[in-house]
C-alpha atoms as a PDB file:
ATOM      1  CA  UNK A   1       5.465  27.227  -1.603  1.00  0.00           C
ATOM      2  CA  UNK A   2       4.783  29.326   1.470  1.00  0.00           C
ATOM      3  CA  UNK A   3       6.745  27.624   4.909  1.00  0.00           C
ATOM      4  CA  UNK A   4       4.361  26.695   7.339  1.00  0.00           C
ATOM      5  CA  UNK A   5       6.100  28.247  10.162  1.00  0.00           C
ATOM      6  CA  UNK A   6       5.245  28.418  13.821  1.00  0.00           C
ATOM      7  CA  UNK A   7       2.824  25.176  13.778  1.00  0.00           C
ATOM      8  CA  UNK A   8       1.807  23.970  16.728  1.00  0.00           C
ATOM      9  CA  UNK A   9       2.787  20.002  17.703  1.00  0.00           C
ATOM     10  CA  UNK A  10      -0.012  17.971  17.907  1.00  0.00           C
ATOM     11  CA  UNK A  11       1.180  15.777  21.232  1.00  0.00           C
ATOM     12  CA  UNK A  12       0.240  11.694  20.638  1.00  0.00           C
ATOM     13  CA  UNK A  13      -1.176   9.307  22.949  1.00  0.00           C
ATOM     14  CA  UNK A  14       1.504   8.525  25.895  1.00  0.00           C
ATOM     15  CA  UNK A  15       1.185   4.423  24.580  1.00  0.00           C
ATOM     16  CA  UNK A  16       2.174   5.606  20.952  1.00  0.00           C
ATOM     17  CA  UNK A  17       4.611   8.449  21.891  1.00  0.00           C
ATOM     18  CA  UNK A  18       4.368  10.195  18.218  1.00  0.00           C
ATOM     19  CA  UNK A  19       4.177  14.010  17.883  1.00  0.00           C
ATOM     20  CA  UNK A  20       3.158  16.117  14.326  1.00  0.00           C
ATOM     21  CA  UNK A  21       2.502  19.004  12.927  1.00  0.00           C
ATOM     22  CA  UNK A  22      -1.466  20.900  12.732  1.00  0.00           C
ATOM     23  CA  UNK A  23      -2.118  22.420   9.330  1.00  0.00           C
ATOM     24  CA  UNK A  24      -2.545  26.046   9.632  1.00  0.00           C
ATOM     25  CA  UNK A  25      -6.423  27.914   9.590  1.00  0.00           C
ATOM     26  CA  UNK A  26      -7.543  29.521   6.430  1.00  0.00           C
ATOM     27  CA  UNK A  27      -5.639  27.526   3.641  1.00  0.00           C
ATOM     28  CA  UNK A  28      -7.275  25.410   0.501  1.00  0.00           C
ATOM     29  CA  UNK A  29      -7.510  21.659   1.233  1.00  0.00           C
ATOM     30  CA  UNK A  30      -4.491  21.301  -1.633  1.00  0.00           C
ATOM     31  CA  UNK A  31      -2.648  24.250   0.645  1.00  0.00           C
ATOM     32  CA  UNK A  32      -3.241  22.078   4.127  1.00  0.00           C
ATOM     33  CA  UNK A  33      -2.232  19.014   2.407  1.00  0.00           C
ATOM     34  CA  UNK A  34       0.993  20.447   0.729  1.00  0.00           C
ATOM     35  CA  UNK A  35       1.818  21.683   4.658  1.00  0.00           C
ATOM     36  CA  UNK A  36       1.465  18.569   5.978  1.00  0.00           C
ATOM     37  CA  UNK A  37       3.987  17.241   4.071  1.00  0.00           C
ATOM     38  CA  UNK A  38       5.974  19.829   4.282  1.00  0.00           C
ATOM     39  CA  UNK A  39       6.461  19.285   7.392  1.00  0.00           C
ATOM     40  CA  UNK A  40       6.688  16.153   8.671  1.00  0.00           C
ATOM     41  CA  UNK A  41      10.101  14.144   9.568  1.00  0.00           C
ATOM     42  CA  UNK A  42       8.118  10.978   8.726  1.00  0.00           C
ATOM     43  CA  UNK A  43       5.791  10.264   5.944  1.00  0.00           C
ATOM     44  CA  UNK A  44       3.728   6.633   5.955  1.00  0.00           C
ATOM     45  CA  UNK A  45       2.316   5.889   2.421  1.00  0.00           C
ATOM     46  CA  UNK A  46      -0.101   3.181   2.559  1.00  0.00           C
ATOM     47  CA  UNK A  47      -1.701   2.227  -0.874  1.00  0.00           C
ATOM     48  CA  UNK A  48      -4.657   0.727  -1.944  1.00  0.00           C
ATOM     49  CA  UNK A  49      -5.874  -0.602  -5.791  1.00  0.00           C
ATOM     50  CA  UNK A  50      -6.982   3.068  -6.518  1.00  0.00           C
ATOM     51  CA  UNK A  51      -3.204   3.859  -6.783  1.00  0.00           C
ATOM     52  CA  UNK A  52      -3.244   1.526 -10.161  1.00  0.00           C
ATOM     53  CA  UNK A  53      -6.888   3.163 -11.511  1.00  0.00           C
ATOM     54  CA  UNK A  54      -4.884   5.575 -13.439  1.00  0.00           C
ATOM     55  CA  UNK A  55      -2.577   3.191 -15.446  1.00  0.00           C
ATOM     56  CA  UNK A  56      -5.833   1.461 -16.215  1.00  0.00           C
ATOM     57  CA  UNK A  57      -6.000  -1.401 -13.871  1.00  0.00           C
ATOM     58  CA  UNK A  58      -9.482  -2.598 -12.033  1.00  0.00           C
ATOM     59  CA  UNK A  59      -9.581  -2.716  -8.375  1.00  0.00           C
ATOM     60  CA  UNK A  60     -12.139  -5.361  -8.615  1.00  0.00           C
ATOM     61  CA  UNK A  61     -14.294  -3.636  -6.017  1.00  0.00           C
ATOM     62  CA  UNK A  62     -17.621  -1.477  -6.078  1.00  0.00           C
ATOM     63  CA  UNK A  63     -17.802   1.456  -3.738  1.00  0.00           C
ATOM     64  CA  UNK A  64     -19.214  -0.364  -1.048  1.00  0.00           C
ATOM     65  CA  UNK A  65     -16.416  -2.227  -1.156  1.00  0.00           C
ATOM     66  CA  UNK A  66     -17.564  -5.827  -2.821  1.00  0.00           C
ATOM     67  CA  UNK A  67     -16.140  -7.458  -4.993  1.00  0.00           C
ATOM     68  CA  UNK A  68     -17.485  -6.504  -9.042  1.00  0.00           C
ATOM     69  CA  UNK A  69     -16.467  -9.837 -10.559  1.00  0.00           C
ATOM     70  CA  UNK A  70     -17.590 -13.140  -9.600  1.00  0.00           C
ATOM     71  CA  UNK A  71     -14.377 -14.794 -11.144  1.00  0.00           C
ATOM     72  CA  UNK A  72     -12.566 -12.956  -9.011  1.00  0.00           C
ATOM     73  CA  UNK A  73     -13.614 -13.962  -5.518  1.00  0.00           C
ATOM     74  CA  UNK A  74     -12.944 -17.652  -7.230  1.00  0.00           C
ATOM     75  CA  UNK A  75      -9.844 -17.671  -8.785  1.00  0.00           C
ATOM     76  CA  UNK A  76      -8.099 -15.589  -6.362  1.00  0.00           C
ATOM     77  CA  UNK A  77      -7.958 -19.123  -4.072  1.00  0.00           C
ATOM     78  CA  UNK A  78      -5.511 -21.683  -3.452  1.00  0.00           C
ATOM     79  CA  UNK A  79      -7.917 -23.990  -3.646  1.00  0.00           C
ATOM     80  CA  UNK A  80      -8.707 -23.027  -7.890  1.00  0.00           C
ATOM     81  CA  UNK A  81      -5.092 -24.565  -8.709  1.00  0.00           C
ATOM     82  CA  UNK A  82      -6.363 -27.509  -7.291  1.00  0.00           C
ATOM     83  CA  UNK A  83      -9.443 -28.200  -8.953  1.00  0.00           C
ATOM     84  CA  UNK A  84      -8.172 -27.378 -12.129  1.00  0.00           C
ATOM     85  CA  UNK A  85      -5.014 -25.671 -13.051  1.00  0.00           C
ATOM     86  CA  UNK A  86      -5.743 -25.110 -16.649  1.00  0.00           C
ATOM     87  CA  UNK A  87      -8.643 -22.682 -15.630  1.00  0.00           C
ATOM     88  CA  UNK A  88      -6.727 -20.759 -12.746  1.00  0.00           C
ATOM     89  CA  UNK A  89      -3.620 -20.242 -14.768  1.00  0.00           C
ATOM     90  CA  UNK A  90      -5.426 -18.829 -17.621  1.00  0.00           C
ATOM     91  CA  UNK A  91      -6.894 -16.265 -15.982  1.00  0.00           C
ATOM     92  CA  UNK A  92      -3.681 -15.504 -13.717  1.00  0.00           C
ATOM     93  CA  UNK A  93      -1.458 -15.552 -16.700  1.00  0.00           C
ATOM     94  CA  UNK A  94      -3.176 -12.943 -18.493  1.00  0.00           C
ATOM     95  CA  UNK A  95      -3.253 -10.665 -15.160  1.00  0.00           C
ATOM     96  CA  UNK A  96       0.354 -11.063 -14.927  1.00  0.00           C
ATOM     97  CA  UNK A  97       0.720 -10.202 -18.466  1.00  0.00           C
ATOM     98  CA  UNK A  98      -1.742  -6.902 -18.255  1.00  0.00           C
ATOM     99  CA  UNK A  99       0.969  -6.194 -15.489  1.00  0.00           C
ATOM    100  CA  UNK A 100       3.871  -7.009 -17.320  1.00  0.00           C
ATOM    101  CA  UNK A 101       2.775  -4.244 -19.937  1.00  0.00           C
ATOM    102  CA  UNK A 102       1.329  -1.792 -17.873  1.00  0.00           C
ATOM    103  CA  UNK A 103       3.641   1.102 -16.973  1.00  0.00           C
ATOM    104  CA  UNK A 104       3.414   2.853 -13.510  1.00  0.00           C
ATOM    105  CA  UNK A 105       1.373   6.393 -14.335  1.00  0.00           C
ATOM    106  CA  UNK A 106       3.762   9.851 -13.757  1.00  0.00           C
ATOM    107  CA  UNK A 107       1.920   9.843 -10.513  1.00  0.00           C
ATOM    108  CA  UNK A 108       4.511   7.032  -8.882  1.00  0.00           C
ATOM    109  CA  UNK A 109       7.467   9.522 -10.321  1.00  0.00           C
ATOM    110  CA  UNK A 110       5.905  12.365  -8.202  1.00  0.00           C
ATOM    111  CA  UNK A 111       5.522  10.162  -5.272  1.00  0.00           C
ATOM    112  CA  UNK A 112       8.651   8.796  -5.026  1.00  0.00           C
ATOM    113  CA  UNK A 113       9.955  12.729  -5.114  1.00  0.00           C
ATOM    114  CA  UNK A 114       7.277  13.486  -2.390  1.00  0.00           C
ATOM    115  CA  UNK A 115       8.641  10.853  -0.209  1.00  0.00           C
ATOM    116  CA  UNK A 116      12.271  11.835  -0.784  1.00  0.00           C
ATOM    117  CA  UNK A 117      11.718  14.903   0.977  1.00  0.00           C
ATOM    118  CA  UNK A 118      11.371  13.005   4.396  1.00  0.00           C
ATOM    119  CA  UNK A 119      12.416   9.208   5.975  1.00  0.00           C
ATOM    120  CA  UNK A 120       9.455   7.071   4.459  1.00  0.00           C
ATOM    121  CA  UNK A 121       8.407   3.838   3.860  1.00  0.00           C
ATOM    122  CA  UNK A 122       5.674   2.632   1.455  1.00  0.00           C
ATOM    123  CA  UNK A 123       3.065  -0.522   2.499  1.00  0.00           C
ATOM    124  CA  UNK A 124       0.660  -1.762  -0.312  1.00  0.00           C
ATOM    125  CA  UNK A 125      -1.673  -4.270  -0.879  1.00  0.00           C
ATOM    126  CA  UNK A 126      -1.380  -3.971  -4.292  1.00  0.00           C
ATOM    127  CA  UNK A 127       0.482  -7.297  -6.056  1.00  0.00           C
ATOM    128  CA  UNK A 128       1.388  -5.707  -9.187  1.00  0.00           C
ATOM    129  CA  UNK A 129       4.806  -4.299  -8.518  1.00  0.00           C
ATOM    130  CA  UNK A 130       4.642  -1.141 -10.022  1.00  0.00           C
ATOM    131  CA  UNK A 131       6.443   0.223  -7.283  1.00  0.00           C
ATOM    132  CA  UNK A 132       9.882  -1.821  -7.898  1.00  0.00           C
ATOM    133  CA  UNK A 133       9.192  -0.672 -11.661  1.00  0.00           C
ATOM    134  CA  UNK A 134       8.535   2.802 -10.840  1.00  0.00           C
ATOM    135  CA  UNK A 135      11.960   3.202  -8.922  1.00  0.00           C
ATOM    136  CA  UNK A 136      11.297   2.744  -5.249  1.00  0.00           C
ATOM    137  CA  UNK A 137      13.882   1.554  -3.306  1.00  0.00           C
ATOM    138  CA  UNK A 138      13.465  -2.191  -2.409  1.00  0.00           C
ATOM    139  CA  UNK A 139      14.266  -1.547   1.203  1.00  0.00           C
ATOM    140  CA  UNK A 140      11.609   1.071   1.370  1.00  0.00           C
ATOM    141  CA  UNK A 141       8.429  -1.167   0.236  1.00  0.00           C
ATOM    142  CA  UNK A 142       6.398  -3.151   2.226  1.00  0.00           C
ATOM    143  CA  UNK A 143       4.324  -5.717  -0.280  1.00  0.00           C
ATOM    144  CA  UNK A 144       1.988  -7.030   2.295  1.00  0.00           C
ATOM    145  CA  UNK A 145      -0.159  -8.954  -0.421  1.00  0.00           C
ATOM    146  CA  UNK A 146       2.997 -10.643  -2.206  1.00  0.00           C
ATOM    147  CA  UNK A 147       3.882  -9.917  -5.866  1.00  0.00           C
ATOM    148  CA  UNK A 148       2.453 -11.686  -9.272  1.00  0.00           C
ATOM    149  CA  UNK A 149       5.853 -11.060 -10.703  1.00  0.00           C
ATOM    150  CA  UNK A 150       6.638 -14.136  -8.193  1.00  0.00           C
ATOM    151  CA  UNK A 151       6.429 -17.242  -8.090  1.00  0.00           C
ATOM    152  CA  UNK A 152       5.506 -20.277  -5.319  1.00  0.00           C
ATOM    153  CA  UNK A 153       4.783 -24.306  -5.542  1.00  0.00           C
ATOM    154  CA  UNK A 154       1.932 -25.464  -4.546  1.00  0.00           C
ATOM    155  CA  UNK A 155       3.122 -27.756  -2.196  1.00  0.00           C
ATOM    156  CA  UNK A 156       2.773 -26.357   1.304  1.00  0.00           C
ATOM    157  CA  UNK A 157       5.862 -28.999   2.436  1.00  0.00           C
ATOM    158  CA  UNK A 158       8.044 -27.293  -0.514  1.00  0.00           C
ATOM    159  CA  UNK A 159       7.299 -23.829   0.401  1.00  0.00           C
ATOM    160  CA  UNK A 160       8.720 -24.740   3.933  1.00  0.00           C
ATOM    161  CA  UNK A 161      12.081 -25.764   2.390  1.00  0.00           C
ATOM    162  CA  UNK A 162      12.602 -23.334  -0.550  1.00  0.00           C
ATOM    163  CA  UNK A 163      12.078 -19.668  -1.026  1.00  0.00           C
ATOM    164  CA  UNK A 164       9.546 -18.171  -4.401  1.00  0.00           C
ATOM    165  CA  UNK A 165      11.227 -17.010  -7.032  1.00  0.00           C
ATOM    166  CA  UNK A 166      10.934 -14.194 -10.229  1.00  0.00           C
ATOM    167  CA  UNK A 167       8.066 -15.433 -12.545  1.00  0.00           C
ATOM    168  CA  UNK A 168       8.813 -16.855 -15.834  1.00  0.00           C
ATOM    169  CA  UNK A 169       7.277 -16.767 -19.119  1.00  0.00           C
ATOM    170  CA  UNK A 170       3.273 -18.488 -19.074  1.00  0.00           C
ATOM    171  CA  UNK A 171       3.178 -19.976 -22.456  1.00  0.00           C
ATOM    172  CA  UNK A 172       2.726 -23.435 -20.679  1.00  0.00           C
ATOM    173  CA  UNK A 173       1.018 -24.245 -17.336  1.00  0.00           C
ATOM    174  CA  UNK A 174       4.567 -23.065 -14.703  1.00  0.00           C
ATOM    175  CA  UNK A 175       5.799 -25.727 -12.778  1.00  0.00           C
ATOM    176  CA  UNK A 176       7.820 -25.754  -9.402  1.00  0.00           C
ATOM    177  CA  UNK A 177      11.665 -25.176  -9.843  1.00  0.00           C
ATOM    178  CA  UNK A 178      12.500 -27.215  -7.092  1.00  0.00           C
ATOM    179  CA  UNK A 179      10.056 -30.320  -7.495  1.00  0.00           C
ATOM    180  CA  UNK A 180       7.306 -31.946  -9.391  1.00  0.00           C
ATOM    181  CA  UNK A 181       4.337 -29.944  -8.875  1.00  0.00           C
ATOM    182  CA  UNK A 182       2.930 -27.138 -10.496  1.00  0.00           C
ATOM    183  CA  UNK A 183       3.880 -23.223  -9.388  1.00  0.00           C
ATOM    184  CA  UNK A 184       0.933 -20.730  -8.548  1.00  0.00           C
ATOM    185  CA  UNK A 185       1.191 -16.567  -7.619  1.00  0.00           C
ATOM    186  CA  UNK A 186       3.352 -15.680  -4.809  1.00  0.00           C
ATOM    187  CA  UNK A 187       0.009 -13.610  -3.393  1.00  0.00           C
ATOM    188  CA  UNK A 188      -1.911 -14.001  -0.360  1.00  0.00           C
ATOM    189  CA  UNK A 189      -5.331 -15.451  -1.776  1.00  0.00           C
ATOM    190  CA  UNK A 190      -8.357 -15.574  -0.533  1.00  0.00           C
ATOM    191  CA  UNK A 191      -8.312 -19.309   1.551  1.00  0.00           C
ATOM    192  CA  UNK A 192      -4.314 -19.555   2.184  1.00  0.00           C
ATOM    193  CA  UNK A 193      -3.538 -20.652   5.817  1.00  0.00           C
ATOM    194  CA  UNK A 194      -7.192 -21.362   6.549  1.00  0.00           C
ATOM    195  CA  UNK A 195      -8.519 -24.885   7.250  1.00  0.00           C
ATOM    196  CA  UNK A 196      -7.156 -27.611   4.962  1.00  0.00           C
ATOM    197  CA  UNK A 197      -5.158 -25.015   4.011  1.00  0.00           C
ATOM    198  CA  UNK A 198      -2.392 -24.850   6.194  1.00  0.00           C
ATOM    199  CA  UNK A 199       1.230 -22.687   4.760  1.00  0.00           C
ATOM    200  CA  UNK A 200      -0.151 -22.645   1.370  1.00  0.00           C
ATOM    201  CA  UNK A 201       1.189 -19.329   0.864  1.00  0.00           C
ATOM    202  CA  UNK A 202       4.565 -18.894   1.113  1.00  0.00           C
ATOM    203  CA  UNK A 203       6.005 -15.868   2.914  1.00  0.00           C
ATOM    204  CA  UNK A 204       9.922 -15.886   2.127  1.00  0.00           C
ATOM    205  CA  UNK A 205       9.696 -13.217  -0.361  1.00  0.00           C
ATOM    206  CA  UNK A 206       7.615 -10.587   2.069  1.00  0.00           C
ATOM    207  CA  UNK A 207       8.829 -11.610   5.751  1.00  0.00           C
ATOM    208  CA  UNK A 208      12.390  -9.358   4.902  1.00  0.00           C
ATOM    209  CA  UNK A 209      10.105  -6.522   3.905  1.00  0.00           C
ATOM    210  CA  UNK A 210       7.817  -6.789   6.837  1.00  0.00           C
ATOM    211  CA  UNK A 211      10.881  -6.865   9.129  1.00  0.00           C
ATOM    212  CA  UNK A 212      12.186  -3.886   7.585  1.00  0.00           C
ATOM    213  CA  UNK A 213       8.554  -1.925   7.898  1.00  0.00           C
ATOM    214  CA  UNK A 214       7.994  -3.304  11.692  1.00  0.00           C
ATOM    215  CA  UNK A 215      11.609  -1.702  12.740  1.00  0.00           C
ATOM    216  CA  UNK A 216      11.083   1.407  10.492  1.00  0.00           C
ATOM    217  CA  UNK A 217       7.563   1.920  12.685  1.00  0.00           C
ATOM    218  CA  UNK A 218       8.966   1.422  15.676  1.00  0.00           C
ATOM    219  CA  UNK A 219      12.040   3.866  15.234  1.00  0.00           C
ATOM    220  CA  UNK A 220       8.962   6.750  15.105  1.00  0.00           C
ATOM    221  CA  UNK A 221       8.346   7.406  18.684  1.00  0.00           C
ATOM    222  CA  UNK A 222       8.497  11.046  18.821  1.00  0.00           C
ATOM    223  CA  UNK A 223       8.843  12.400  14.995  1.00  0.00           C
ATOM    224  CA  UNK A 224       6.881  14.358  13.463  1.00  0.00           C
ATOM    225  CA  UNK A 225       4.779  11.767  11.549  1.00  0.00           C
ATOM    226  CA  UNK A 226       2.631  12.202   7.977  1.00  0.00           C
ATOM    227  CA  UNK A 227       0.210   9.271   6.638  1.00  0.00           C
ATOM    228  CA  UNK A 228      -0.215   9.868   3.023  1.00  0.00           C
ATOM    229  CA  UNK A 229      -3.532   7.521   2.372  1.00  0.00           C
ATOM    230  CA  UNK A 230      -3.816   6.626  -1.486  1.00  0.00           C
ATOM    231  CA  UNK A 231      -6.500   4.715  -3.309  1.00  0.00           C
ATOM    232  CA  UNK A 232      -7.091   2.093   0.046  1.00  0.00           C
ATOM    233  CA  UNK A 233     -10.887   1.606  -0.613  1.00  0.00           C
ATOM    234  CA  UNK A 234     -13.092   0.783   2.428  1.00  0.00           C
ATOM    235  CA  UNK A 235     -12.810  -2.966   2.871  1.00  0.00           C
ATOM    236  CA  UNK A 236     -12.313  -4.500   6.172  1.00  0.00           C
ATOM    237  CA  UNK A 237      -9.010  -5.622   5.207  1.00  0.00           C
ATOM    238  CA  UNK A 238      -8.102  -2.560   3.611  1.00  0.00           C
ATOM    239  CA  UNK A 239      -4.736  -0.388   4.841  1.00  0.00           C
ATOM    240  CA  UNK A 240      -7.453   2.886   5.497  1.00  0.00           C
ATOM    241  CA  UNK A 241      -7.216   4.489   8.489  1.00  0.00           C
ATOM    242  CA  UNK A 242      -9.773   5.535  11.169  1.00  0.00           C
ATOM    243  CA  UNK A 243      -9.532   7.739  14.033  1.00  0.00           C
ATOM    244  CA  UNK A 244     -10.505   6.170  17.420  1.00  0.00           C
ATOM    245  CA  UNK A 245      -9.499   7.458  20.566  1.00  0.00           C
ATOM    246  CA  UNK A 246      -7.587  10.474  19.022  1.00  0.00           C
ATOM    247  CA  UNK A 247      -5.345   8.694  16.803  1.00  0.00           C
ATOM    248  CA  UNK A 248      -5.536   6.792  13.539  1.00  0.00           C
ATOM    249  CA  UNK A 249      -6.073   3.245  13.345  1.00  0.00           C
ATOM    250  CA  UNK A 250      -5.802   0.359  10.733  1.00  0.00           C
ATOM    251  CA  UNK A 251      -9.258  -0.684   9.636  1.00  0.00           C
ATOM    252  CA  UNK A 252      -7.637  -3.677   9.715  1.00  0.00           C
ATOM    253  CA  UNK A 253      -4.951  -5.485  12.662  1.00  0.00           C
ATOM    254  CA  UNK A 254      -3.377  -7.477   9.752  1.00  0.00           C
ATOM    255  CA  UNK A 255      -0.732  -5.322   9.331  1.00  0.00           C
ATOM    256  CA  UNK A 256       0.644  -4.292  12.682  1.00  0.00           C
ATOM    257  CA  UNK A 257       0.705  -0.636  12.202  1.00  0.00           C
ATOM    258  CA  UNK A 258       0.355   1.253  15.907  1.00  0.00           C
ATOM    259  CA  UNK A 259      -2.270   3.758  16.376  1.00  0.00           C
ATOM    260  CA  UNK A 260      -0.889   7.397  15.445  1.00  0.00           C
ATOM    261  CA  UNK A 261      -1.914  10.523  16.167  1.00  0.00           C
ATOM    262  CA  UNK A 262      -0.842  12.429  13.676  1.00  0.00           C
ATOM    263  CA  UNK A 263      -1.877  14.690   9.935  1.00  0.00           C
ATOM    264  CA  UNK A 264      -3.072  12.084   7.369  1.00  0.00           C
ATOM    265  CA  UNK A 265      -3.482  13.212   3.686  1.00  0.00           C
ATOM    266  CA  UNK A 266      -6.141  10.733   1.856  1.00  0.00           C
ATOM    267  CA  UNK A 267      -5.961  10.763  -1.598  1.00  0.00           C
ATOM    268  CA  UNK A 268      -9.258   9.558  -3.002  1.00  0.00           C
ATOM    269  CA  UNK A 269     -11.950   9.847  -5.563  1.00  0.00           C
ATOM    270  CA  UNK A 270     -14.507   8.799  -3.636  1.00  0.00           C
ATOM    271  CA  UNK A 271     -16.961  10.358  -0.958  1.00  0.00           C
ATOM    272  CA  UNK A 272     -15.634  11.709   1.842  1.00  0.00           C
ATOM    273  CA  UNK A 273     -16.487  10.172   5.119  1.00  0.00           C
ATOM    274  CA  UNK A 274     -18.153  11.496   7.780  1.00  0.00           C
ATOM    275  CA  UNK A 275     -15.728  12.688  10.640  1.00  0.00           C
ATOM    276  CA  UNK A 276     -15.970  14.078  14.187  1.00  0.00           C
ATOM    277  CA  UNK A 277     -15.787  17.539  14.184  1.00  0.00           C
ATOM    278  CA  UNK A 278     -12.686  16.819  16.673  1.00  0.00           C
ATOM    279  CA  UNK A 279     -10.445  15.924  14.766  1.00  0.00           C
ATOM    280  CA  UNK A 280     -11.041  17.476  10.754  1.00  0.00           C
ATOM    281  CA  UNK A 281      -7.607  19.649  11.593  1.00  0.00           C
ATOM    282  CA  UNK A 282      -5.421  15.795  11.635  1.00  0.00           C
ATOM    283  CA  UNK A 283      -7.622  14.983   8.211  1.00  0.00           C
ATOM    284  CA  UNK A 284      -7.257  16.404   4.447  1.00  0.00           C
ATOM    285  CA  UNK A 285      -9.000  14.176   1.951  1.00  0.00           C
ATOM    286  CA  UNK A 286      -8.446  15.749  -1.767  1.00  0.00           C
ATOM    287  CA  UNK A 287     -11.204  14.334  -3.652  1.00  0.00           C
ATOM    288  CA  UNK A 288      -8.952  13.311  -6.838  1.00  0.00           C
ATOM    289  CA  UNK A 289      -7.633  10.067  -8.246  1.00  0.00           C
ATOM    290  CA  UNK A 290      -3.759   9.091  -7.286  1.00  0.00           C
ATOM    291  CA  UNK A 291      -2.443  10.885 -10.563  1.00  0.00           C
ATOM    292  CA  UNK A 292      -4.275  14.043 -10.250  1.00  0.00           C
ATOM    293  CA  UNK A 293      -3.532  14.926  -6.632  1.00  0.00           C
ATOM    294  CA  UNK A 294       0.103  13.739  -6.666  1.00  0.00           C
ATOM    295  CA  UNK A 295       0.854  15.799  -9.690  1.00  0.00           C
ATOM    296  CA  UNK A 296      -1.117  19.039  -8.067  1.00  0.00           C
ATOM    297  CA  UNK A 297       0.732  18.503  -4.553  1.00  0.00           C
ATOM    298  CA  UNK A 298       4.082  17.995  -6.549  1.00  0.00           C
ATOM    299  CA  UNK A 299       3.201  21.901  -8.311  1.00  0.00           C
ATOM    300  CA  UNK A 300       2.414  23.295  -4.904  1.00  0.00           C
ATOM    301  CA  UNK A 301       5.238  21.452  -2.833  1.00  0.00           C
ATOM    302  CA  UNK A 302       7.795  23.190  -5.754  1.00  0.00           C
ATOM    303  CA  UNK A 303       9.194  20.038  -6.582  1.00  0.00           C
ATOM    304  CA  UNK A 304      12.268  20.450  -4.746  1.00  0.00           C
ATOM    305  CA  UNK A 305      13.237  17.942  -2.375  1.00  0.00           C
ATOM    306  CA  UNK A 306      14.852  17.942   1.498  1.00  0.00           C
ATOM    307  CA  UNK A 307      18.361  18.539   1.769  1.00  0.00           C
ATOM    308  CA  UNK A 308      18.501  15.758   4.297  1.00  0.00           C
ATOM    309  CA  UNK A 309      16.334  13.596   2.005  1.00  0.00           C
ATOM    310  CA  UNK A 310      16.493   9.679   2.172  1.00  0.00           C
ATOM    311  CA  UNK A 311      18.340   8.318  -0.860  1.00  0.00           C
END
């Protein structure tokens, strides 16, 4: 792997205060994106569903970004362990059970040695905890959506008083282990904290991790900063990035992450967006699923890690 030496620093906005490296002229989109990381002294990784495509999971989403299944959009509520429990449970048991058996694909293992080679952190959306499985470091992860492989009551006054805790075995419908009513997902569903549904999802198990990510972002100011982009999908609540007023920003203000300007590396199958001519030297989008494009930037980044790596 060839240094990129001599790059010029890419000076942020005076508001965000981040500087990073410009990829080089003349090199292969895999090249450019390899440099990147290279690079950088920081390295974001915010993940979508399309991280999970390769170990065989659905996203649930078309690529305009609706939803594909109509159970979906009516399980995935608060609401559906209300009106009958029997139904919701069956449908979220067997989810957490796909998850349960479905190992992380080699393309987490070549990740996780990607982002050892700088001081990252990792924010998903994705509940299915193949992070935690795949070896990240707890400290290091960011679950923003919560975690199937939790558990919450349903009891909005309960959650107040007592924390979720690991999921248990769904032979029978799971009940709360501190009172009398019956458990759901510890994930952030579609009508929690909306109307009559005040604190219905409990945040104990996430509010350390966000925290952790919220002091992580602001220690950036002036480090050279990498986003690597994987599988986010083009939802309006989705962790993709757009630049605006020459920097990145969240498609969506859920998650608190400051505008950056900065290199972002987007690893996704799908079509590549139409850019301003501007700014295509902050941008490399490999047109490859998760798997594929980790495994080819772990060939062309050598494989060896930082000497100063985070452990």
């Amino acid at each position: 792997m060839k240094t990129w030496k001599g790059a010029a620093k890419l000076k942020a906005s005076a508001a965000a205060g981040y500087r990073s490296p410009l990829p080089c002229e003349g090199a292969s989109q895999l090249q450019r994106a390899a440099m990147m990381l290279q690079e950088c002294e920081v390295l974001l990784v915010l993940v979508g569903a399309g991280m999970g495509v390769d170990s065989g999971l659905s996203t649930f989403r078309a690529k305009d970004g609706s939803y594909t299944k109509e159970e979906y959009m009516d399980l995935a509520r608060h609401q559906s362990f209300r009106e009958d429990i029997e139904k919701a449970w069956r449908w979220h048991g067997a989810m957490l059970e796909t998850f349960r058996q479905t190992p992380p694909h080699a393309g987490y293992g070549k990740l996780l040695e990607l982002c050892r080679r700088a001081d990252f952190f990792v924010c998903t959306s994705n509940i299915d905890g193949a992070f935690l499985r795949a070896g990240f470091p707890p400290e290091r992860l960011f679950e923003a959506h919560g975690s199937v492989h939790m558990w919450q009551c349903c009891d909005p006054k309960c959650n107040r008083a007592h924390p979720p805790w690991p999921a248990q075995a769904t032979m029978e419908l799971p009940q709360c282990r501190h009172c009398e009513d019956y458990a759901r997902p510890n994930v952030a569903f579609f009508d929690d904290d909306l109307g009559s549904n005040a604190r219905t999802f409990n945040p104990k198990y996430i509010e350390p991790q966000r925290a952790r990510f919220h002091r992580w972002l602001a220690s950036l100011a002036g480090r050279q900063v990498c986003v690597l982009e994987i599988g986010c999908g083009s939802s309006e609540h989705s962790l993709r990035m757009r630049w605006t007023e020459n920097s990145w920003c969240c498609m969506s203000g859920e998650w608190k992450i400051p505008r950056l300007a900065c290199p972002l590396v987007r690893l996704d199958p799908g079509e590549a967006e139409e850019v301003e001519e501007g700014h295509l030297g902050n941008l490399v989008h490999l047109l490859l699923g998760a798997r594929d494009a980790l495994e080819q930037l772990s060939v062309e980044l050598g494989g060896a890690t930082r000497a100063d790596a985070v452990e």
